[in-house]
N, C-alpha and C. Protein backbone atom coordinates (compact mmCIF):
# COMPACT_ATOMS: atom_id res chain seq x y z
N UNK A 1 -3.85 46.59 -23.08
CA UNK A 1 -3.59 45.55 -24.06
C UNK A 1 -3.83 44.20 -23.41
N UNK A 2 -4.64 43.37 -23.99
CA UNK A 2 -4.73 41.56 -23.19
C UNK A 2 -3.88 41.15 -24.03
N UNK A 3 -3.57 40.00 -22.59
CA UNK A 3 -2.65 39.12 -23.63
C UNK A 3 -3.15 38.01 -24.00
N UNK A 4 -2.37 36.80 -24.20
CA UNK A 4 -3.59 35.72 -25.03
C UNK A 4 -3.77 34.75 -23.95
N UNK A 5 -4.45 34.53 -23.99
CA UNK A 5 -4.91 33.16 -22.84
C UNK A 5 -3.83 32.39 -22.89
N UNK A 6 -4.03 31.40 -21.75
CA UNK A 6 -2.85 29.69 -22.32
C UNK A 6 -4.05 29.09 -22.73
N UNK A 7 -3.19 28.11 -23.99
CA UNK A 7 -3.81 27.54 -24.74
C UNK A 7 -3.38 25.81 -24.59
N UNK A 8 -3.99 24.39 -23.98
CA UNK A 8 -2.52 23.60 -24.30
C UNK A 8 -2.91 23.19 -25.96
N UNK A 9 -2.50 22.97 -26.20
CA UNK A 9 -3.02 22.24 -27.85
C UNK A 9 -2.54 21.00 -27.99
N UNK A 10 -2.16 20.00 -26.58
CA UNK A 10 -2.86 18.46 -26.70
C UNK A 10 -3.66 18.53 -25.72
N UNK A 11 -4.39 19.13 -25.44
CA UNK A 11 -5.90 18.84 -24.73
C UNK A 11 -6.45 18.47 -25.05
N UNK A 12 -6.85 17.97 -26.10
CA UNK A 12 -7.96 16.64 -26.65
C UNK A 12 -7.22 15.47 -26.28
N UNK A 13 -5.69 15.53 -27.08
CA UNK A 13 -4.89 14.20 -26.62
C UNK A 13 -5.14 13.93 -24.67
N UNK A 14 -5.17 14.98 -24.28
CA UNK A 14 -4.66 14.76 -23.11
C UNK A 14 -6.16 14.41 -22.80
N UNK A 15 -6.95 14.56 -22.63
CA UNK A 15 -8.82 14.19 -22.43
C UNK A 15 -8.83 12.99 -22.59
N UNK A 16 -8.66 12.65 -24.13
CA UNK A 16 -8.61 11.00 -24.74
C UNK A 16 -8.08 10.13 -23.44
N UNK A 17 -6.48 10.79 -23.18
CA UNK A 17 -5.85 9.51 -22.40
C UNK A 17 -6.47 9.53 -20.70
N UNK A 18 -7.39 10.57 -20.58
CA UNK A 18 -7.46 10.71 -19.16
C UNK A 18 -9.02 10.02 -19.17
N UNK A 19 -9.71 9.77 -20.38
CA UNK A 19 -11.03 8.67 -20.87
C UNK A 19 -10.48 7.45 -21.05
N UNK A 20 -8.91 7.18 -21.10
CA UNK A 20 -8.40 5.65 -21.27
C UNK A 20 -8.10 5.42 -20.21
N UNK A 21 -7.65 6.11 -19.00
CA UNK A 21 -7.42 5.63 -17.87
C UNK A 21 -8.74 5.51 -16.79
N UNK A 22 -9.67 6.54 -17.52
CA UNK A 22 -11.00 6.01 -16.74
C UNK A 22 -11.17 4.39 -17.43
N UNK A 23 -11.14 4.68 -18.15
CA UNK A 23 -11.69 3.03 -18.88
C UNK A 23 -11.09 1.78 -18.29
N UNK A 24 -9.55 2.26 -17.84
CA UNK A 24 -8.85 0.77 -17.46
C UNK A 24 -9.04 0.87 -16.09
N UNK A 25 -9.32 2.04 -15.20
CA UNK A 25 -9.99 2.01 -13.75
C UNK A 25 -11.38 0.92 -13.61
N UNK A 26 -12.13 1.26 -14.74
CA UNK A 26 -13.28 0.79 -14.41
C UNK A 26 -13.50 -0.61 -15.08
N UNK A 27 -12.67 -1.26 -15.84
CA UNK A 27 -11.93 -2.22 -16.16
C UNK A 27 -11.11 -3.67 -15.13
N UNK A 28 -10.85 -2.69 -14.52
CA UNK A 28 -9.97 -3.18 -13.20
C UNK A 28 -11.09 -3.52 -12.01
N UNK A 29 -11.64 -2.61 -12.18
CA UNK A 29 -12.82 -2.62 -10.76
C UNK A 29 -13.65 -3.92 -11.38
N UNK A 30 -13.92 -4.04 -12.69
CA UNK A 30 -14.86 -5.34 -13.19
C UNK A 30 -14.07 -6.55 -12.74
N UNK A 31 -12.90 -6.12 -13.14
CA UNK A 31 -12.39 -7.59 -12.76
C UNK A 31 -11.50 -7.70 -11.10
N UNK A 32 -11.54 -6.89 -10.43
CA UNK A 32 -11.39 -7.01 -8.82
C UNK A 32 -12.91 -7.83 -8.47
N UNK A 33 -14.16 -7.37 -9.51
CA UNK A 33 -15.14 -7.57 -8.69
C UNK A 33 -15.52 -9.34 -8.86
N UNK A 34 -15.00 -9.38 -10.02
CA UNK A 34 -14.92 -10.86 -10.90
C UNK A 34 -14.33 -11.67 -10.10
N UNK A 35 -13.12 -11.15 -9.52
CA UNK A 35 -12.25 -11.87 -8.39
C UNK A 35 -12.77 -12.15 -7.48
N UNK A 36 -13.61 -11.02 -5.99
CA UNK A 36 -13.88 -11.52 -4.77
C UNK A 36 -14.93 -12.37 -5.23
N UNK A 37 -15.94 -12.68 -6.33
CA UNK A 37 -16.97 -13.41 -6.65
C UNK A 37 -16.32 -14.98 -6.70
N UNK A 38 -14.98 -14.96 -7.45
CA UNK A 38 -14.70 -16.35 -7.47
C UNK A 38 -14.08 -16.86 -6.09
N UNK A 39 -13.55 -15.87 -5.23
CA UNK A 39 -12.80 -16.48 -4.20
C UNK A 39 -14.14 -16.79 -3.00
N UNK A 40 -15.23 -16.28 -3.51
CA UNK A 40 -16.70 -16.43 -2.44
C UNK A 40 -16.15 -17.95 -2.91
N UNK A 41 -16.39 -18.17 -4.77
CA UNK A 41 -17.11 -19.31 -4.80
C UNK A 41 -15.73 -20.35 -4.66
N UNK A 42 -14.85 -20.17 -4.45
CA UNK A 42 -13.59 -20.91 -3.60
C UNK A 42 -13.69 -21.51 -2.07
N UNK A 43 -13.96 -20.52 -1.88
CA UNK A 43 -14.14 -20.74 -0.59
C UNK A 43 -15.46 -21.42 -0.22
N UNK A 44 -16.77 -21.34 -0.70
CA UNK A 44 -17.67 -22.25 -0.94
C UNK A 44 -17.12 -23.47 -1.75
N UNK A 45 -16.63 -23.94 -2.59
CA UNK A 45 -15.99 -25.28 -2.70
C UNK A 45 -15.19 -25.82 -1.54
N UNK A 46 -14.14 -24.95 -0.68
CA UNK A 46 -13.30 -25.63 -0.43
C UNK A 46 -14.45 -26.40 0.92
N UNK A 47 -15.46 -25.45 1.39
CA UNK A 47 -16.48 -25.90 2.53
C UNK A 47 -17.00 -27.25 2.18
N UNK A 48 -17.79 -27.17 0.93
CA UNK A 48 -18.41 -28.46 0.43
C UNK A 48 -17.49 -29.53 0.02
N UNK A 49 -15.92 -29.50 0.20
CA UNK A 49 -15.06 -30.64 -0.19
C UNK A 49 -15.04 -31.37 1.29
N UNK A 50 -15.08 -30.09 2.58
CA UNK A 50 -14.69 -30.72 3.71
C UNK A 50 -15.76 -31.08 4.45
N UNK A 51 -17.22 -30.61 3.85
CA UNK A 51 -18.44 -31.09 4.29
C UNK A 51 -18.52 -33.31 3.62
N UNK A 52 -18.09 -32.78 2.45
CA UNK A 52 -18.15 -34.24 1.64
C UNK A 52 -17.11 -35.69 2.17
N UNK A 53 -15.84 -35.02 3.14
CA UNK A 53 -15.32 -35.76 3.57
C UNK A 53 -15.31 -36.23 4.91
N UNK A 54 -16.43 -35.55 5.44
CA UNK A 54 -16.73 -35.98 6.95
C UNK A 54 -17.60 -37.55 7.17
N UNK A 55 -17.39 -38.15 7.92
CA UNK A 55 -17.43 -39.60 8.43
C UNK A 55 -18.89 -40.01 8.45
N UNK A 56 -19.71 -40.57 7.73
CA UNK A 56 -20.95 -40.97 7.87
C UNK A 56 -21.39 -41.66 8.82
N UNK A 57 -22.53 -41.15 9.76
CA UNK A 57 -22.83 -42.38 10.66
C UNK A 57 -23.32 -43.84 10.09
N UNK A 58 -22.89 -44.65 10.71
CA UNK A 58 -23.82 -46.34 10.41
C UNK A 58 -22.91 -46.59 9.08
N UNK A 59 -23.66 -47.85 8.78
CA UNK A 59 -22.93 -48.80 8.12
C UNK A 59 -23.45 -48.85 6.90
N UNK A 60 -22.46 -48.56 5.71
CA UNK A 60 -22.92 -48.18 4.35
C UNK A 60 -22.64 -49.67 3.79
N UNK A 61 -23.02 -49.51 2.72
CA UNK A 61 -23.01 -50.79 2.12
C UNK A 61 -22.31 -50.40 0.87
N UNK A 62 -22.01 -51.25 -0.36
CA UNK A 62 -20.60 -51.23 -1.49
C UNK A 62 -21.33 -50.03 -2.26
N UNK A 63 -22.66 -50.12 -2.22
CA UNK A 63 -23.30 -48.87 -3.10
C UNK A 63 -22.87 -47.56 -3.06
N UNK A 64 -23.41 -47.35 -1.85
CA UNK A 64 -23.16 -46.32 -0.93
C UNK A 64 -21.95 -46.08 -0.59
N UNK A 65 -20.85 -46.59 -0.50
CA UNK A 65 -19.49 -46.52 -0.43
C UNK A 65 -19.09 -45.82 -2.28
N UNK A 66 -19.38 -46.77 -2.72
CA UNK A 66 -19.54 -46.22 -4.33
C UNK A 66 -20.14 -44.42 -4.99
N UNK A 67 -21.37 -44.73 -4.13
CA UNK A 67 -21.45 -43.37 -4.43
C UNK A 67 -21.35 -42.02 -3.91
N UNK A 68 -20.36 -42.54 -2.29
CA UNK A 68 -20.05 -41.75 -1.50
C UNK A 68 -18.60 -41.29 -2.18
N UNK A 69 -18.16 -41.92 -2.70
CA UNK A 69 -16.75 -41.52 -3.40
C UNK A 69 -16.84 -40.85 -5.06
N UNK A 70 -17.67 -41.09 -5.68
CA UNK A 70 -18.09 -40.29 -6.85
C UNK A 70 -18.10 -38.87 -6.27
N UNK A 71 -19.37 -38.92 -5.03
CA UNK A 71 -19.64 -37.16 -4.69
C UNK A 71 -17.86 -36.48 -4.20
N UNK A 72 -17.65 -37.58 -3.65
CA UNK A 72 -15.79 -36.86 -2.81
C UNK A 72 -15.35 -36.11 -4.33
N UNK A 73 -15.36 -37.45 -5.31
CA UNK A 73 -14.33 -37.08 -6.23
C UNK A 73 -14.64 -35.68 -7.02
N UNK A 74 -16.25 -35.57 -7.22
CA UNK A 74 -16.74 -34.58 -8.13
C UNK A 74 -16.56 -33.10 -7.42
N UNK A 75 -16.53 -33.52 -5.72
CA UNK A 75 -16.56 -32.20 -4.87
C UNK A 75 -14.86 -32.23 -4.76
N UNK A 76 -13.91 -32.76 -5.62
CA UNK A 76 -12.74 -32.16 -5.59
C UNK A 76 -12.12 -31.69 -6.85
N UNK A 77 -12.88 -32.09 -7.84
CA UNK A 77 -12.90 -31.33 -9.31
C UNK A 77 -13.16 -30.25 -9.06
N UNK A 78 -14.56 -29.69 -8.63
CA UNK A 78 -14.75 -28.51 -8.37
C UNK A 78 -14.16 -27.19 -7.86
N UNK A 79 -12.94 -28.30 -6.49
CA UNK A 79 -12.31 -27.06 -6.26
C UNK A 79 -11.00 -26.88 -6.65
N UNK A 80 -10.69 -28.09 -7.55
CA UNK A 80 -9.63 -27.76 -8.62
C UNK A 80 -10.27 -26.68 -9.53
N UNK A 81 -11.31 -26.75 -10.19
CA UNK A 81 -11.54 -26.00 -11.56
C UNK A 81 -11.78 -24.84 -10.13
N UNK A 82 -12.26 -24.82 -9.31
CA UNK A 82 -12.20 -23.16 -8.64
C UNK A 82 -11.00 -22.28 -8.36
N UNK A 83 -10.52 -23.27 -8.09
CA UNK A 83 -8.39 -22.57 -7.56
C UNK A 83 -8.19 -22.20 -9.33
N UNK A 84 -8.27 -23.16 -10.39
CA UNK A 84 -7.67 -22.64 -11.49
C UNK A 84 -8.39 -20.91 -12.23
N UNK A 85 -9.83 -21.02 -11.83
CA UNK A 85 -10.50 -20.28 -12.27
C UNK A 85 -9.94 -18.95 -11.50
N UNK A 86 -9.84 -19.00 -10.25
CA UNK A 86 -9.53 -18.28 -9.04
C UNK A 86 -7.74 -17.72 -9.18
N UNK A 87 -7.22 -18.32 -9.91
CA UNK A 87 -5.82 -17.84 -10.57
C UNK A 87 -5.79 -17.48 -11.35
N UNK A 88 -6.36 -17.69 -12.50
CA UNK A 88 -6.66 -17.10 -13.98
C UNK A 88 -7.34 -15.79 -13.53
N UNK A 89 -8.03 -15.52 -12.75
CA UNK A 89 -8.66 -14.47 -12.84
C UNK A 89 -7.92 -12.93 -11.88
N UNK A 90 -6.60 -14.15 -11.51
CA UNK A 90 -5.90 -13.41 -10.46
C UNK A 90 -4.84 -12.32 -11.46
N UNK A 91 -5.08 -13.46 -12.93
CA UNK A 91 -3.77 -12.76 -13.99
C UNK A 91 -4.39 -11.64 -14.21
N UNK A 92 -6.04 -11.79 -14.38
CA UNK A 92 -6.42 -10.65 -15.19
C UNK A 92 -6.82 -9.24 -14.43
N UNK A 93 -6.40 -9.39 -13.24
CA UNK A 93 -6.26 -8.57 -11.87
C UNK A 93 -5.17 -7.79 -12.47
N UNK A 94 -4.07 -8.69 -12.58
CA UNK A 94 -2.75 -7.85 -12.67
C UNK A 94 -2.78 -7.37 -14.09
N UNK A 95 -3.19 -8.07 -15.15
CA UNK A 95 -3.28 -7.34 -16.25
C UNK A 95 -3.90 -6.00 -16.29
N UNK A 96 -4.96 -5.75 -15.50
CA UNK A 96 -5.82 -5.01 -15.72
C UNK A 96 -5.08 -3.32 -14.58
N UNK A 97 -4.10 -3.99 -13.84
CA UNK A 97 -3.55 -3.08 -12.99
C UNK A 97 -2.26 -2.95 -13.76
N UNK A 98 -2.09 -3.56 -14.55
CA UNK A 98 -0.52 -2.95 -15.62
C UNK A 98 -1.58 -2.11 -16.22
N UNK A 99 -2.44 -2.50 -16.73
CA UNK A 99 -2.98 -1.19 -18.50
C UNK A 99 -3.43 -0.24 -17.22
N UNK A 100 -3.48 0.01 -15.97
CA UNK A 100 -4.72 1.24 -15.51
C UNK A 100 -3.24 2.23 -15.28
N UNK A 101 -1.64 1.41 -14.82
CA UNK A 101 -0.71 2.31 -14.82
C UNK A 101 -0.31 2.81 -15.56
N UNK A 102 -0.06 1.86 -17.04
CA UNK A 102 0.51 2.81 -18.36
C UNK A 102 -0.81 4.04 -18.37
N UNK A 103 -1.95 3.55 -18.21
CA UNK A 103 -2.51 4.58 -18.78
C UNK A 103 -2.47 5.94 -18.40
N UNK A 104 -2.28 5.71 -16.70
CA UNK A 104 -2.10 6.51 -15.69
C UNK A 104 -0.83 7.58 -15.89
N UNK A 105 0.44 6.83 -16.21
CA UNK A 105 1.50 7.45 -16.63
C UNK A 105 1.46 7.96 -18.06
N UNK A 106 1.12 7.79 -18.85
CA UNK A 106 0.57 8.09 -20.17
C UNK A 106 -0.37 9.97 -20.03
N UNK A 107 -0.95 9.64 -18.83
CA UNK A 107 -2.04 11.25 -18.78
C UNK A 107 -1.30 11.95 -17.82
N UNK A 108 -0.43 11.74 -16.88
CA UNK A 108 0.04 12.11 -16.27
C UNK A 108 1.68 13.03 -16.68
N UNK A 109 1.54 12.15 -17.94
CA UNK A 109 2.82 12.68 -18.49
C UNK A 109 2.05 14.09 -19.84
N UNK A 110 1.16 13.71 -19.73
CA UNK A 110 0.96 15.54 -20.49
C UNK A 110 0.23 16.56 -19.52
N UNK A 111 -0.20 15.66 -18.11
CA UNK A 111 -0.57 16.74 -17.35
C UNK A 111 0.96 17.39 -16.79
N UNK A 112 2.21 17.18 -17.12
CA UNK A 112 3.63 17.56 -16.03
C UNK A 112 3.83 18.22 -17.80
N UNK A 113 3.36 18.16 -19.20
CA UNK A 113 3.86 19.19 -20.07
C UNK A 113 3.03 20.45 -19.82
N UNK A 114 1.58 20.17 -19.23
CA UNK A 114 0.64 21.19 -19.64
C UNK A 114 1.17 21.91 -18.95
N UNK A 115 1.67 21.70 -17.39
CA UNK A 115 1.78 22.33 -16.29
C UNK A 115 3.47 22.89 -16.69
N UNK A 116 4.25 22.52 -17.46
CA UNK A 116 5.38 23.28 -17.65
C UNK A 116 4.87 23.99 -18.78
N UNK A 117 4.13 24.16 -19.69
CA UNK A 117 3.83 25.16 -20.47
C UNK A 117 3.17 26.00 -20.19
N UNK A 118 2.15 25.72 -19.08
CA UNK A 118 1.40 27.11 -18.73
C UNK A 118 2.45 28.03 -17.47
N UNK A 119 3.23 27.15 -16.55
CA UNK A 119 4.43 27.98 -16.12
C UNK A 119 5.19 28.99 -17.36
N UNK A 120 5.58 28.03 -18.34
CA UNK A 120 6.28 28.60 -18.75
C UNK A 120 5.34 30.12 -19.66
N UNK A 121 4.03 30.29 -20.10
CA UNK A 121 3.18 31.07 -20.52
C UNK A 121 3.35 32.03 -19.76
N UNK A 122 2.94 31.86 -18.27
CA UNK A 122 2.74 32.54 -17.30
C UNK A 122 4.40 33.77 -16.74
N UNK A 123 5.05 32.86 -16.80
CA UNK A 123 6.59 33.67 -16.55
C UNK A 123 6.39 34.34 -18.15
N UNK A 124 6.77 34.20 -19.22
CA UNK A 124 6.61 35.30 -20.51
C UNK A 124 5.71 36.26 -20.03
N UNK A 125 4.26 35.81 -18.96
CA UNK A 125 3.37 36.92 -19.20
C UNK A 125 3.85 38.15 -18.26
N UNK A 126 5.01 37.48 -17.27
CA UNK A 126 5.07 38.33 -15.92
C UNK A 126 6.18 39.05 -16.77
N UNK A 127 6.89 38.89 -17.73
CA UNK A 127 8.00 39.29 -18.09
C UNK A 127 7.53 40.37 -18.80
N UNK A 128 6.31 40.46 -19.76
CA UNK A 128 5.61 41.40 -20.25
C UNK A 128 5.16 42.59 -19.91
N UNK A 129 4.50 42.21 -18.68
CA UNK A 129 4.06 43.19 -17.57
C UNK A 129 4.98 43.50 -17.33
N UNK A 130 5.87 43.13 -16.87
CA UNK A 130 7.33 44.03 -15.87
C UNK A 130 8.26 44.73 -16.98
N UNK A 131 8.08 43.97 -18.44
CA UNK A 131 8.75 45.29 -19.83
C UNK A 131 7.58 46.44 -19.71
N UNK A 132 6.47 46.39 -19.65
CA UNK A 132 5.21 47.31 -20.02
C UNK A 132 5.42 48.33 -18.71
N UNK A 133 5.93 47.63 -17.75
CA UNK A 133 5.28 48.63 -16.92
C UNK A 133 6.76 49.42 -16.86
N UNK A 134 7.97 49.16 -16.93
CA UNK A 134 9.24 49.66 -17.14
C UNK A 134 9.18 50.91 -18.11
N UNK A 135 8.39 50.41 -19.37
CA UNK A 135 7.85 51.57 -20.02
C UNK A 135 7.13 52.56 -20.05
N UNK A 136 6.38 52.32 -19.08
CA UNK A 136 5.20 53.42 -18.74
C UNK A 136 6.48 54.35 -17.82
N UNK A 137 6.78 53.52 -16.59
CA UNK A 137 8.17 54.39 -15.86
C UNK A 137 9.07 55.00 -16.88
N UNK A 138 9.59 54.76 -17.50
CA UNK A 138 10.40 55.15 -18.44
C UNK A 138 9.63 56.92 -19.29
N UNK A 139 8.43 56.49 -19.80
CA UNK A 139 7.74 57.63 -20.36
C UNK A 139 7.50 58.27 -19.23
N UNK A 140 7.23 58.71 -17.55
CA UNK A 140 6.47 59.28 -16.67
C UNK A 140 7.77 59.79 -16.36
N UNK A 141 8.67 59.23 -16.30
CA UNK A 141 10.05 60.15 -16.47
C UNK A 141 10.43 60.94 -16.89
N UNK A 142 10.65 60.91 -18.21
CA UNK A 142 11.07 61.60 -19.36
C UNK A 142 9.76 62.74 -19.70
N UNK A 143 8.58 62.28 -19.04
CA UNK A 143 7.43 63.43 -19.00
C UNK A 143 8.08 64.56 -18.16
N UNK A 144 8.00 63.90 -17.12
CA UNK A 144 8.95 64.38 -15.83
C UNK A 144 9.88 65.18 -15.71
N UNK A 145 10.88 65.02 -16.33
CA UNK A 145 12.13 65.45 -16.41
C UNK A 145 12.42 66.22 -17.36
N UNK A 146 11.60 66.34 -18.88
CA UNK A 146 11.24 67.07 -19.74
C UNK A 146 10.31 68.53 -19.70
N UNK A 147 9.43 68.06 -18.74
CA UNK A 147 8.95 69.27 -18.33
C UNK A 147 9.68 70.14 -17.17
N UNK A 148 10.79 69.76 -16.39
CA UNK A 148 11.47 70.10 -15.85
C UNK A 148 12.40 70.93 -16.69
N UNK A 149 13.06 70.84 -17.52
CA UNK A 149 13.81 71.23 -17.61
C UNK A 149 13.26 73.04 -19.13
């Protein structure tokens, strides 16, 4: 006699969420990668702020003083809008590492049902076998002991 396979019957559910946690893995990796790109370009600002504030040789004149301080000022916008860009993108780091854990715990929590239901399948099946085979003993007995007597 077979018995019936294990079956889980949220295995699609459980597929879906284990395609949502690929999704927020690879989600996460876009924006880790989004990150070291801005902290390159951080760190390239913060170079060109301290390239822009080094001491000119010779003697400038009001122009040149003038438009030596425009470039200072514009090469320190830059690495304001880089630090802000470079934090904002730090949120979406962590955002993106909250959704990859729910999701994570989300598939993980029907892989710890599947795995107590197919235990639990598996003990019914051993319990089966060990009634079936009690019975076969039981009849090889009574064969036994019947023809004995």
């Amino acid at each position: 006699m077979t018995k019936p396979a294990f079956t889980f019957k949220l295995e699609s559910i459980r597929t879906l969420r284990k395609h949502t946690e690929d999704a927020a893995m690879r989600r996460l990796a876009d924006e880790l990668d989004r990150a070291a790109q801005l902290d390159a370009e951080l760190g390239g600002a913060q170079a060109r702020l301290t390239d822009a504030r080094t001491k000119p040789n010779g003697v400038l004149t009001a122009r040149d003083l003038s438009a030596r301080q425009a470039y200072l000022e514009r090469r320190e916008r830059e690495l304001v809008d880089a630090r802000r860009r470079t934090e904002l993108q730090a949120e979406h780091v962590a955002l993106g590492r909250t959704e990859l854990a729910s999701a994570a715990r989300e598939r993980e929590t029907l892989d710890r049902l599947e795995d107590r239901q197919r235990s639990a399948h598996e003990l019914l099946e051993r319990r089966a076998a060990r009634v079936d085979a009690d019975e076969i003993s039981l009849a090889m007995r009574r064969l036994h002991l019947g023809g004995a007597a």
